[in-house]
Structures are given as C-alpha cells and as structure tokens.
N, C-alpha and C. Protein backbone atom coordinates (compact mmCIF):
# COMPACT_ATOMS: atom_id res chain seq x y z
N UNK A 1 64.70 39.06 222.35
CA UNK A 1 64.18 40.35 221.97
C UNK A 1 65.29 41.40 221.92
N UNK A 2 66.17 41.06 223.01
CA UNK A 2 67.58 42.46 222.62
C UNK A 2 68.09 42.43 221.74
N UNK A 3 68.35 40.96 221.67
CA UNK A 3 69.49 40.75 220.03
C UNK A 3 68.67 41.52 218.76
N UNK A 4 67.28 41.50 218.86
CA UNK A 4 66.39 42.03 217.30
C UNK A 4 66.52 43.19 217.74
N UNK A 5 66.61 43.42 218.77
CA UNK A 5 66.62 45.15 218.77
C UNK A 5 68.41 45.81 218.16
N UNK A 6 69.25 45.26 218.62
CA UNK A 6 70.28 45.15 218.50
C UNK A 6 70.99 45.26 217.30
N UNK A 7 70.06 44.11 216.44
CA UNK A 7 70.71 44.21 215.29
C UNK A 7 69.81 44.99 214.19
N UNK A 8 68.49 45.50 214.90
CA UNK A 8 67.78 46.76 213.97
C UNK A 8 69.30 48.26 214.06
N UNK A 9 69.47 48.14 215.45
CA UNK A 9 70.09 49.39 215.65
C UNK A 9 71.62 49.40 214.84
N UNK A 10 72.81 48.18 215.06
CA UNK A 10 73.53 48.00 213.72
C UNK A 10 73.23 48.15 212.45
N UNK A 11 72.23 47.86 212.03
CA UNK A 11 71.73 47.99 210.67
C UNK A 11 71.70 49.33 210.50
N UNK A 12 70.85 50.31 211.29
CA UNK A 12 70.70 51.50 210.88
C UNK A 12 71.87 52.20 210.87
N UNK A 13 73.20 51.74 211.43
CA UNK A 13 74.13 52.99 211.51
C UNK A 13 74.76 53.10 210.73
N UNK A 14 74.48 52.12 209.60
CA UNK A 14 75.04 52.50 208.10
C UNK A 14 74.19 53.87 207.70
N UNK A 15 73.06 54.29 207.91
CA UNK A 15 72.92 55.36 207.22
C UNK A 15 73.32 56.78 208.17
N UNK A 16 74.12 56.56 208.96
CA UNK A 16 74.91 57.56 209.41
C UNK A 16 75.92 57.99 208.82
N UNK A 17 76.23 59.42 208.37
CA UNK A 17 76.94 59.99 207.36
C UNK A 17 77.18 61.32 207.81
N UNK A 18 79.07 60.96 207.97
CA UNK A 18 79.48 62.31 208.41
C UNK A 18 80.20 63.22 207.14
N UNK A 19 79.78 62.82 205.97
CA UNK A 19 81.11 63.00 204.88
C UNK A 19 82.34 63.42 205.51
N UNK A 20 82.69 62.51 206.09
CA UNK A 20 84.23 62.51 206.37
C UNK A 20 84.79 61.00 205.95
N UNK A 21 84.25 60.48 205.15
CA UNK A 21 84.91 59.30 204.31
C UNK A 21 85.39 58.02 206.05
N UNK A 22 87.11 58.03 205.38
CA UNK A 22 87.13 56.83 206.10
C UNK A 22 87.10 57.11 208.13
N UNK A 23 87.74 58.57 208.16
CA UNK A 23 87.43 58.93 209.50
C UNK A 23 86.09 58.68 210.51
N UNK A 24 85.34 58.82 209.88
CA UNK A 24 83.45 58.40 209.88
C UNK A 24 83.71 56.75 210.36
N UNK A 25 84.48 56.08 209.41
CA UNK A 25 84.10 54.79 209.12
C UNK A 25 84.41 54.12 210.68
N UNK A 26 85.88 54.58 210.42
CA UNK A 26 87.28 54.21 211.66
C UNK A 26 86.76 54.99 213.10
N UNK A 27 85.78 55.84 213.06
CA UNK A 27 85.11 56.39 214.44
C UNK A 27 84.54 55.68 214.99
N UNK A 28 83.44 54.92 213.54
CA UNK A 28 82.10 54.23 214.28
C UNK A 28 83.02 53.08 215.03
N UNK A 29 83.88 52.37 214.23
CA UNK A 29 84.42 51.16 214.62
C UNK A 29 84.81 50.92 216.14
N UNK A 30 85.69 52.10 216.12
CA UNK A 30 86.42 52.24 217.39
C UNK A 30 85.62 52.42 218.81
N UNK A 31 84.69 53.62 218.35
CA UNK A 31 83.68 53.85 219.59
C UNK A 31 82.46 52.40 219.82
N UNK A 32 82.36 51.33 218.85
CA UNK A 32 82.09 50.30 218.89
C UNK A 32 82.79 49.15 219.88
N UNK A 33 84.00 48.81 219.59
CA UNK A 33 84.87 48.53 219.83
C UNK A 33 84.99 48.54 221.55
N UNK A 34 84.83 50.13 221.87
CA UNK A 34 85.41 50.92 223.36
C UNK A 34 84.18 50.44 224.05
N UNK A 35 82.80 50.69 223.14
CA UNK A 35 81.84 49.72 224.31
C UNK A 35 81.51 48.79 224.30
N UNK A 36 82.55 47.96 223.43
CA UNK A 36 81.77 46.32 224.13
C UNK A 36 83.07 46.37 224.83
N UNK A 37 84.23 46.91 224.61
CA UNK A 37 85.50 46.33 225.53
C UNK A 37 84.78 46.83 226.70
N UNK A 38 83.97 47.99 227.23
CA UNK A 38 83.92 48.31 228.33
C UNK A 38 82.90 47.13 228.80
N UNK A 39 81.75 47.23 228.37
CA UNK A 39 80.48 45.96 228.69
C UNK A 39 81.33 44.71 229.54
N UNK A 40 82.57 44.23 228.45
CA UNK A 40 83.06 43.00 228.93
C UNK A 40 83.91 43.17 230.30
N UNK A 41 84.30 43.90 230.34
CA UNK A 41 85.07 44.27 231.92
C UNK A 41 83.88 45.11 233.06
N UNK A 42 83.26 45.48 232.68
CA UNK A 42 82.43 45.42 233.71
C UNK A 42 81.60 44.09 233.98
N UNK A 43 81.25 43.51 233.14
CA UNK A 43 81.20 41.68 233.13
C UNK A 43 81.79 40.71 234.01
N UNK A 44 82.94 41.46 233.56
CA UNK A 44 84.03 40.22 234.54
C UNK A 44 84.32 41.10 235.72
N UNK A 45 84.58 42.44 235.94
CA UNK A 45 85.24 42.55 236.84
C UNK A 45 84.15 43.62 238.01
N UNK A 46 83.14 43.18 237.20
CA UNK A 46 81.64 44.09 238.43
C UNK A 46 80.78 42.71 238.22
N UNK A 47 80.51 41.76 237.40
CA UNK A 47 79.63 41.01 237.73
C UNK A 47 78.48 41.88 237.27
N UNK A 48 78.51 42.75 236.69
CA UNK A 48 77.40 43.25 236.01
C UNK A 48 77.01 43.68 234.38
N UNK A 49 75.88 43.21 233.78
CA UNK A 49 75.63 42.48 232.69
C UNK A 49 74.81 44.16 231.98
N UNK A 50 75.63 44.81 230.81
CA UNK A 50 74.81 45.26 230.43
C UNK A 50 73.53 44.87 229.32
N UNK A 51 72.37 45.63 229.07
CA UNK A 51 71.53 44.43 227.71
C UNK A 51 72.33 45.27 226.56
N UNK A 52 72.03 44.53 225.02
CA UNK A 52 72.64 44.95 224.32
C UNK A 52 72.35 46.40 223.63
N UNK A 53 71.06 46.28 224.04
CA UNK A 53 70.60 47.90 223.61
C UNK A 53 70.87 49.08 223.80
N UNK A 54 71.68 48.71 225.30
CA UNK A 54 71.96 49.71 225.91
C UNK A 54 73.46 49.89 225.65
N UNK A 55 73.93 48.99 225.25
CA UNK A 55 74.88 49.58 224.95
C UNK A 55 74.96 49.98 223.47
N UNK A 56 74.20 49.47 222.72
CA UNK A 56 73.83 50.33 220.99
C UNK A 56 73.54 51.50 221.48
N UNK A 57 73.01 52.00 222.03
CA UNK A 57 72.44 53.26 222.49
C UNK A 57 73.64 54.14 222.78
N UNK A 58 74.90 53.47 223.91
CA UNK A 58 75.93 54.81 224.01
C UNK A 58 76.77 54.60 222.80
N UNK A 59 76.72 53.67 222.14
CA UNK A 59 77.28 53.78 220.36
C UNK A 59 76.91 55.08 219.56
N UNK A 60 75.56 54.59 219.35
CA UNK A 60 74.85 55.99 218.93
C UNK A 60 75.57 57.22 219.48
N UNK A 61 74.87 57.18 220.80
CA UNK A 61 75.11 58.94 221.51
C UNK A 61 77.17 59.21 221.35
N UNK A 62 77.45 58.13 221.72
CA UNK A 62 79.16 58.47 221.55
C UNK A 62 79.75 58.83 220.21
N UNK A 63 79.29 57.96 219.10
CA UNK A 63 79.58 58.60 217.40
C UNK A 63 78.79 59.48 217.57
N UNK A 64 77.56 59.86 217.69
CA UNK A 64 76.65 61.22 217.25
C UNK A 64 77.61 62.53 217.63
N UNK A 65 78.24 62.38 219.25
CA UNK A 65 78.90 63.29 219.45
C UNK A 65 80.72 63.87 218.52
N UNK A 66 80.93 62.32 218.19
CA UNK A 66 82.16 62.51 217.64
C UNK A 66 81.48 63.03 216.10
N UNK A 67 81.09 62.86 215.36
CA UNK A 67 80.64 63.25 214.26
C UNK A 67 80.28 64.89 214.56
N UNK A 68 79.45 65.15 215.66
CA UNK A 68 80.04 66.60 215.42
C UNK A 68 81.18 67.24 215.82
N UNK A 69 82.18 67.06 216.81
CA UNK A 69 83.05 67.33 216.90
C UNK A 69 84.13 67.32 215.65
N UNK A 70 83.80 66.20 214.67
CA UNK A 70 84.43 66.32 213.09
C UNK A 70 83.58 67.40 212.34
N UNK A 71 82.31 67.90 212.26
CA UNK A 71 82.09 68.94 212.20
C UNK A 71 82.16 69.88 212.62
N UNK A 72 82.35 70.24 213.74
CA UNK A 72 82.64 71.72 213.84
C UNK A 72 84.59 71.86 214.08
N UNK A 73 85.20 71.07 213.18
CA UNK A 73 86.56 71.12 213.32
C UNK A 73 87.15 70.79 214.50
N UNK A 74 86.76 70.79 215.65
CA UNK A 74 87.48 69.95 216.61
C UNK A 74 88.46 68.95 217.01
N UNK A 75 87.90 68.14 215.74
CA UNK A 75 88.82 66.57 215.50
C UNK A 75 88.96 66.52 213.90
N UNK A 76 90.74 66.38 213.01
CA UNK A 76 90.99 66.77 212.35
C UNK A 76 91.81 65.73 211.38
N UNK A 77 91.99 64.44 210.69
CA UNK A 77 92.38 63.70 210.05
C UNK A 77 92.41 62.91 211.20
N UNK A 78 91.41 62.38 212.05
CA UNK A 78 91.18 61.64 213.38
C UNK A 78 92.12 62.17 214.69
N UNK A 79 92.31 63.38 214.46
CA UNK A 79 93.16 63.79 215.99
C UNK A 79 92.44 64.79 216.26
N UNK A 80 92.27 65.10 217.84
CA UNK A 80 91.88 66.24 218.25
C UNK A 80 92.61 67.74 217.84
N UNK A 81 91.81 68.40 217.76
CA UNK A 81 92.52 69.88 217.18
C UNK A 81 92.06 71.05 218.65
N UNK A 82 93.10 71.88 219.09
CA UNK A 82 92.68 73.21 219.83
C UNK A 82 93.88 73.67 219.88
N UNK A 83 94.20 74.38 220.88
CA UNK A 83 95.19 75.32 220.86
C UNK A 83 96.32 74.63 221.46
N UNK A 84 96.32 74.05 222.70
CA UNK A 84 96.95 73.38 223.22
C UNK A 84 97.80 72.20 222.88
N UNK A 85 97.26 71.87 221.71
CA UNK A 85 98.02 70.74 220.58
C UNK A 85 99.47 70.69 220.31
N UNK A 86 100.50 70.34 220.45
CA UNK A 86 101.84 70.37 220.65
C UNK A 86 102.09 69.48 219.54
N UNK A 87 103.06 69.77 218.92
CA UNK A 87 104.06 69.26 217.77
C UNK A 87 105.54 69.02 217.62
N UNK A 88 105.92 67.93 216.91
CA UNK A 88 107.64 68.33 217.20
C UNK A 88 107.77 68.75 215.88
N UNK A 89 108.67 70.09 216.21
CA UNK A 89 108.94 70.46 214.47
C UNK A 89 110.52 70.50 214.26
C-alpha cells in the first residue's frame, strides 16, 4: 500500500511548476536525492525505517518551500541570494 501511495505522489510532482525551467527541475532532484540519502542513514545508522510516504511528503514540503524561495528571489541561478553573499572580484 506505501509503494501505491508513493508512486501516486511521484507521479504528481510533475505537475509542479516553478517556471524556473531547469533550476525547478535540478531542485526537485536534489531535495529528492537529500531524502532518501537521509532515510538510508537513519536505516543503517538508527535502525529506524522511515514508510515511503513519509518521506514523499518532506519532498513535497522541502521543494514547495524551495520553489518559493525561487520566487520571492531568495535563491538565484540555484544559489542563495542576501546581503551577506561574498564574491571574489
């Protein structure tokens, strides 16, 4: 039953749309990515099993948040933007 839930919730996050082209794309991936790497080390190194839904779920809430942070300018050709931002010129 998780896996169908699981792969309803993959399915849908194609119609998530930040018009930010490939930044959007390379967000979802990554914040994908960060929670199963996390799932699997808490696996091995807590002995504790998350279900898969739950972790589709901080997928969701973790892109939902980065998608606005690419909207309201925050995060800027995939880097964070504020004042504090340092450069070598």
């Amino acid at each position: 039953m998780a896996a169908k839930q699981f792969d309803d919730v993959w399915s849908n996050m194609g119609s998530i749309n930040t018009g930010k082209g490939k930044w959007g794309t390379l967000g979802l991936f990554a914040v994908v990515c960060w929670n199963v790497w996390k799932a699997i080390n808490d696996k091995v190194f807590s002995g504790s099993r998350q279900e898969e839904v739950n972790i589709s779920a901080k997928v969701v809430a973790e892109f939902t948040e980065y998608c606005q942070a690419i909207e309201e300018g925050k995060i800027e050709n995939g880097a964070v933007q504020n004042e504090d931002t340092q450069s070598w010129e």
